[in-house]
Protein backbone atom coordinates (compact mmCIF):
# COMPACT_ATOMS: atom_id res chain seq x y z
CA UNK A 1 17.07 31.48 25.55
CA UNK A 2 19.07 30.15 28.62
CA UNK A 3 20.99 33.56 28.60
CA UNK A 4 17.20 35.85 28.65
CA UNK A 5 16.43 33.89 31.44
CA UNK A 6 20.20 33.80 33.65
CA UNK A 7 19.73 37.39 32.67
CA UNK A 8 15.89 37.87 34.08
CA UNK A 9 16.64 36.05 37.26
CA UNK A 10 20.00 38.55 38.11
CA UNK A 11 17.65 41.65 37.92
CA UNK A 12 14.90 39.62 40.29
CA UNK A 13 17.88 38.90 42.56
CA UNK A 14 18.26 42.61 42.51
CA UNK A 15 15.23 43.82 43.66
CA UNK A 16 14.83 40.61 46.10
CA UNK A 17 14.93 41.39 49.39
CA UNK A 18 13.41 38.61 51.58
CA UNK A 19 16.12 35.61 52.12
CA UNK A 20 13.77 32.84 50.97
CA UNK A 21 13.07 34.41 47.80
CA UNK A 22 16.40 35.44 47.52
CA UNK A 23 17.40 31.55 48.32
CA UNK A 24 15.43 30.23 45.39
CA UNK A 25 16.71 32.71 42.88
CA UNK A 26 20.05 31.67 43.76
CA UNK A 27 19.79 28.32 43.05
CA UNK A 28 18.04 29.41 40.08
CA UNK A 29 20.40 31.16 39.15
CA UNK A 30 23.30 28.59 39.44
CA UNK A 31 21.07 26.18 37.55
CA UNK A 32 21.36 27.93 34.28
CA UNK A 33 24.39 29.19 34.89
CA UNK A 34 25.52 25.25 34.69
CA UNK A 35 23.51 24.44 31.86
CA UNK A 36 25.00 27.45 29.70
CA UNK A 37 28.50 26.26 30.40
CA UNK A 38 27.58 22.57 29.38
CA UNK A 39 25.90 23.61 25.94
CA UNK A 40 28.00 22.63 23.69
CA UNK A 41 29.83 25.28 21.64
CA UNK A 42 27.52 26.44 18.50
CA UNK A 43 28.99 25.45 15.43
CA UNK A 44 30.24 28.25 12.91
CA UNK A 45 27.38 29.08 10.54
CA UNK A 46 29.22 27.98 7.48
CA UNK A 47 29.24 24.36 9.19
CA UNK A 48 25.69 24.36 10.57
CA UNK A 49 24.47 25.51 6.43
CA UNK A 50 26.45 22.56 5.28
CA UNK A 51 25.13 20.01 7.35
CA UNK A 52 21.52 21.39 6.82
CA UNK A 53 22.21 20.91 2.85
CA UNK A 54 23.59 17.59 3.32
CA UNK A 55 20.47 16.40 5.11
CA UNK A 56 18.08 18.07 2.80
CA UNK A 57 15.00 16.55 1.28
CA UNK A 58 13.42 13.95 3.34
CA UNK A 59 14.71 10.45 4.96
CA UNK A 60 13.36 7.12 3.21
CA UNK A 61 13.69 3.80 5.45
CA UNK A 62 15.35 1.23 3.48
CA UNK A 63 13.45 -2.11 4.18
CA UNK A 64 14.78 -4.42 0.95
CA UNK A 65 18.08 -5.96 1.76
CA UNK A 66 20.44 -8.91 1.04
CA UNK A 67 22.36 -11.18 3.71
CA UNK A 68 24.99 -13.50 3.21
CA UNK A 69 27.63 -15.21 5.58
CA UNK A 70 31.23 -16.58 5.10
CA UNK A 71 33.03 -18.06 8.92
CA UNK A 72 34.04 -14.47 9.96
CA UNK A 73 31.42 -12.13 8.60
CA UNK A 74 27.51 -11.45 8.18
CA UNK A 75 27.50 -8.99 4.82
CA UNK A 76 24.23 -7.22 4.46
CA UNK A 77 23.97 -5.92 0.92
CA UNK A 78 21.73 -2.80 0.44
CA UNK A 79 20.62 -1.78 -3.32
CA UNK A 80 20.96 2.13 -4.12
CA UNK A 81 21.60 3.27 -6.95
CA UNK A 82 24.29 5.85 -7.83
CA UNK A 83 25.64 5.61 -4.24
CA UNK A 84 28.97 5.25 -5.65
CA UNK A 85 29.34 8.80 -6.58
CA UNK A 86 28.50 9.98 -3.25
CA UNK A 87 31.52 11.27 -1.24
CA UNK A 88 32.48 8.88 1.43
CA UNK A 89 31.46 10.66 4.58
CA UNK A 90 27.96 10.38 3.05
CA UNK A 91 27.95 6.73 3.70
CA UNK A 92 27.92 6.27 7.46
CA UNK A 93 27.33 3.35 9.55
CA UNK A 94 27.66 3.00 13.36
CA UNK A 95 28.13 -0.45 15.10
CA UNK A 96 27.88 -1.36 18.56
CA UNK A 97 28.20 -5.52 20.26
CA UNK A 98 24.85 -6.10 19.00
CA UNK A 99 23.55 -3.37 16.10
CA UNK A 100 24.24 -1.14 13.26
CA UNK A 101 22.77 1.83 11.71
CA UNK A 102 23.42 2.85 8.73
CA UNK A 103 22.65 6.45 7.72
CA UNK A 104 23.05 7.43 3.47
CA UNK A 105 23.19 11.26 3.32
CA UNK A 106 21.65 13.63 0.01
CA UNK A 107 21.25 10.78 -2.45
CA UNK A 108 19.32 11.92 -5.27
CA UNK A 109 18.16 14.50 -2.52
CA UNK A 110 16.80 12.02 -0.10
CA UNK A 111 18.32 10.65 3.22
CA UNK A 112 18.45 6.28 3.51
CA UNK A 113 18.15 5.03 6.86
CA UNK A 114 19.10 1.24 8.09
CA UNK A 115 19.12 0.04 11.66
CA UNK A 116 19.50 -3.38 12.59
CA UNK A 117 18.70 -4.00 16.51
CA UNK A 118 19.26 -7.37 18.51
CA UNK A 119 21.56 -9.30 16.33
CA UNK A 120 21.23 -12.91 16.94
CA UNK A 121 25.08 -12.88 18.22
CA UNK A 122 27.77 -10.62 19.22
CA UNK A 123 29.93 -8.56 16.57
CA UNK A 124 33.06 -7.03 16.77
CA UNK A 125 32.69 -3.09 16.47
CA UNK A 126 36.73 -2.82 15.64
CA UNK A 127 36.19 -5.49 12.98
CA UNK A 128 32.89 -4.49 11.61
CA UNK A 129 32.70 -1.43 8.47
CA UNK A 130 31.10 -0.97 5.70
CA UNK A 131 31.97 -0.99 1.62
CA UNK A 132 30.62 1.17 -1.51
CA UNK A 133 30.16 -0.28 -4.42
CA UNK A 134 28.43 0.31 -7.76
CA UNK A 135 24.71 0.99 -6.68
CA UNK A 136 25.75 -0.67 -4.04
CA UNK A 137 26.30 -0.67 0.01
CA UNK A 138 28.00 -3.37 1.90
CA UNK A 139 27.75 -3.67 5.46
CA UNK A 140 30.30 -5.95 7.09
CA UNK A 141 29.37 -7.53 10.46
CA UNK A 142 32.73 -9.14 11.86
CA UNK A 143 31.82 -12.15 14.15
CA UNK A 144 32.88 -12.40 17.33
CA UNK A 145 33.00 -16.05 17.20
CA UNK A 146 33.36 -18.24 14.01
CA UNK A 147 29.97 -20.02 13.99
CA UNK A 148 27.34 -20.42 11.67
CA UNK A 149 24.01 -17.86 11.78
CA UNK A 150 20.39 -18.92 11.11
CA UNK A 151 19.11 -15.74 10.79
CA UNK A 152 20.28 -12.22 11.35
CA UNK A 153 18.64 -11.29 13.94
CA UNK A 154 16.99 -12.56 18.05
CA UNK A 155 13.47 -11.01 16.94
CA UNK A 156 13.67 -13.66 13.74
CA UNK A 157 14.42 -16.43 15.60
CA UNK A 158 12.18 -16.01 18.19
CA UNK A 159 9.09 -15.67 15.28
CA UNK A 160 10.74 -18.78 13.57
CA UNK A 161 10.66 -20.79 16.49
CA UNK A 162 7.22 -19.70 17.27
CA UNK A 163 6.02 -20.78 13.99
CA UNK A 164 7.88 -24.10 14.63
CA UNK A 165 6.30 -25.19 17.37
CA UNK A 166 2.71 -24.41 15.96
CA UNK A 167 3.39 -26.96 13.49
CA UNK A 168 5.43 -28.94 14.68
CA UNK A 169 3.61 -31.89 17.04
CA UNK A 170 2.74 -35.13 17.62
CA UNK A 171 -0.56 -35.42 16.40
CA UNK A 172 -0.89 -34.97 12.41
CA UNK A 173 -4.29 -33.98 12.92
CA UNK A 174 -3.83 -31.23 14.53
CA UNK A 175 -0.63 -29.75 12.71
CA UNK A 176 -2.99 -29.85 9.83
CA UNK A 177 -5.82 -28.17 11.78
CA UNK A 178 -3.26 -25.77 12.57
CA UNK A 179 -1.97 -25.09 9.24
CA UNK A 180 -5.70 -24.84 7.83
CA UNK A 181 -6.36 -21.90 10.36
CA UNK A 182 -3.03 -20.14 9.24
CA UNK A 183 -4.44 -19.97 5.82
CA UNK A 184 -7.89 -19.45 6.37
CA UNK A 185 -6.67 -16.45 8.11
CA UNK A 186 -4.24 -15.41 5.83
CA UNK A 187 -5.99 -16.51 2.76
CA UNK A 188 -8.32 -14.16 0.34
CA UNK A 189 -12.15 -14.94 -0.13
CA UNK A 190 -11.75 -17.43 -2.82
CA UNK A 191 -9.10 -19.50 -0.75
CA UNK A 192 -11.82 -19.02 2.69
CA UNK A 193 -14.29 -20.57 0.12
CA UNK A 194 -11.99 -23.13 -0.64
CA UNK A 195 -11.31 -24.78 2.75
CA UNK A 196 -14.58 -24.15 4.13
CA UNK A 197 -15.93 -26.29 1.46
CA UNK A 198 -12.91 -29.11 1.70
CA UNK A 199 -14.27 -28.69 5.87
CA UNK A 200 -18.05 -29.25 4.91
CA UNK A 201 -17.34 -32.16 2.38
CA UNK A 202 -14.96 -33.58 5.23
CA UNK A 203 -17.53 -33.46 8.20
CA UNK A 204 -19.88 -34.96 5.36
CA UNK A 205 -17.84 -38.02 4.74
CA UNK A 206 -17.31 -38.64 8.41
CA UNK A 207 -21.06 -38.36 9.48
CA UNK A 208 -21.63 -41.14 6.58
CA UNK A 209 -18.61 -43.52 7.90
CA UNK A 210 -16.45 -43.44 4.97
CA UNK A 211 -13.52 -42.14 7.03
CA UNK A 212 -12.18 -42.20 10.53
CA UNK A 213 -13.45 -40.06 12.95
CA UNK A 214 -9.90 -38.77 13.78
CA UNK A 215 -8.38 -38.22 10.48
């Protein structure tokens, strides 16, 4: 397409004759010519037929995992079965200081796709790879430093910590309160029916005296 157009603009340049015009369509002109020579080189059509094969059927976003952690790794284990008979350049997974995808190609005709974002700590790409076993991946995050993790990744902690603090205060009360709206919200109709009659039969006892006010 690039070449149609280089092409296109050399015959306007042709029958250009005023400079300004002619300006433009050399600039033009050098544009593409640029972006040609950076295209990267097409690939043989053996090679392009292969990869098309390889990434046939459609991609399936594997959410169910495993973690576990020893001093000097985080090992993710990822459940798929017959993955061992894949061939291993099938089984790829890219790290960088703080992520890791991992990409499963033509399993059972399907692509798996893994990508972990915003580790809670730096990993060590040189250290870090990945091992097959039977129905079975294992991705091996090397730490950077030997320390313990709470969870695998920033976005977990920051919801844990979150959760925490909504819960976690001075006044019983109102952790309680706080806990009763988290399940009222979460809850189906039968458990809505439930608190909203332990609220009535609360309110109840406190309008006759039989409790305190602030409990």
């Amino acid at each position: 397409q690039l070449q149609k157009d280089l092409e296109e603009v050399k015959e306007l340049l042709t029958k250009a004759t005023r400079k300004r015009l002619r300006d433009v369509l050399m600039t033009e002109k050098h544009k593409l010519e640029l972006e040609i020579k950076n295209q990267p080189p097409p690939k043989p059509k053996d090679v392009a037929e292969e990869e098309k094969s390889s990434l046939g059927g459609y991609t399936v976003k594997i959410n169910n995992y495993g973690w576990d952690q020893s001093d000097k790794f985080i090992k993710i284990y990822i459940s798929l079965n017959g993955v061992q008979k894949l061939p291993v350049e099938n089984v790829q997974v890219n790290f960088t200081e703080r992520s890791f995808d991992l990409l499963v190609k033509n399993l059972n005709g399907k692509n798996y796709t893994m990508t972990f974002n915003n580790l809670l700590k730096p990993i060590s790409v040189e250290g870090s790879s990945r091992k097959v076993k039977t129905d079975m991946v294992l991705v091996m995050c090397r730490k950077k430093r030997e320390e313990k993790w709470e969870c695998l990744t920033q976005v977990e902690k920051e919801s844990k910590e979150k959760e925490k603090a909504a819960y976690d205060t001075s006044d019983p009360s109102e952790g309680l309160m706080n806990l009763l709206k988290k399940m009222y919200a979460e809850g189906d109709d039968e458990m809505k029916r439930t608190i909203n009659k332990a609220w009535v039969e609360s309110r109840e006892k406190q309008s006759k005296g039989d409790i305190p006010m602030d409990i």
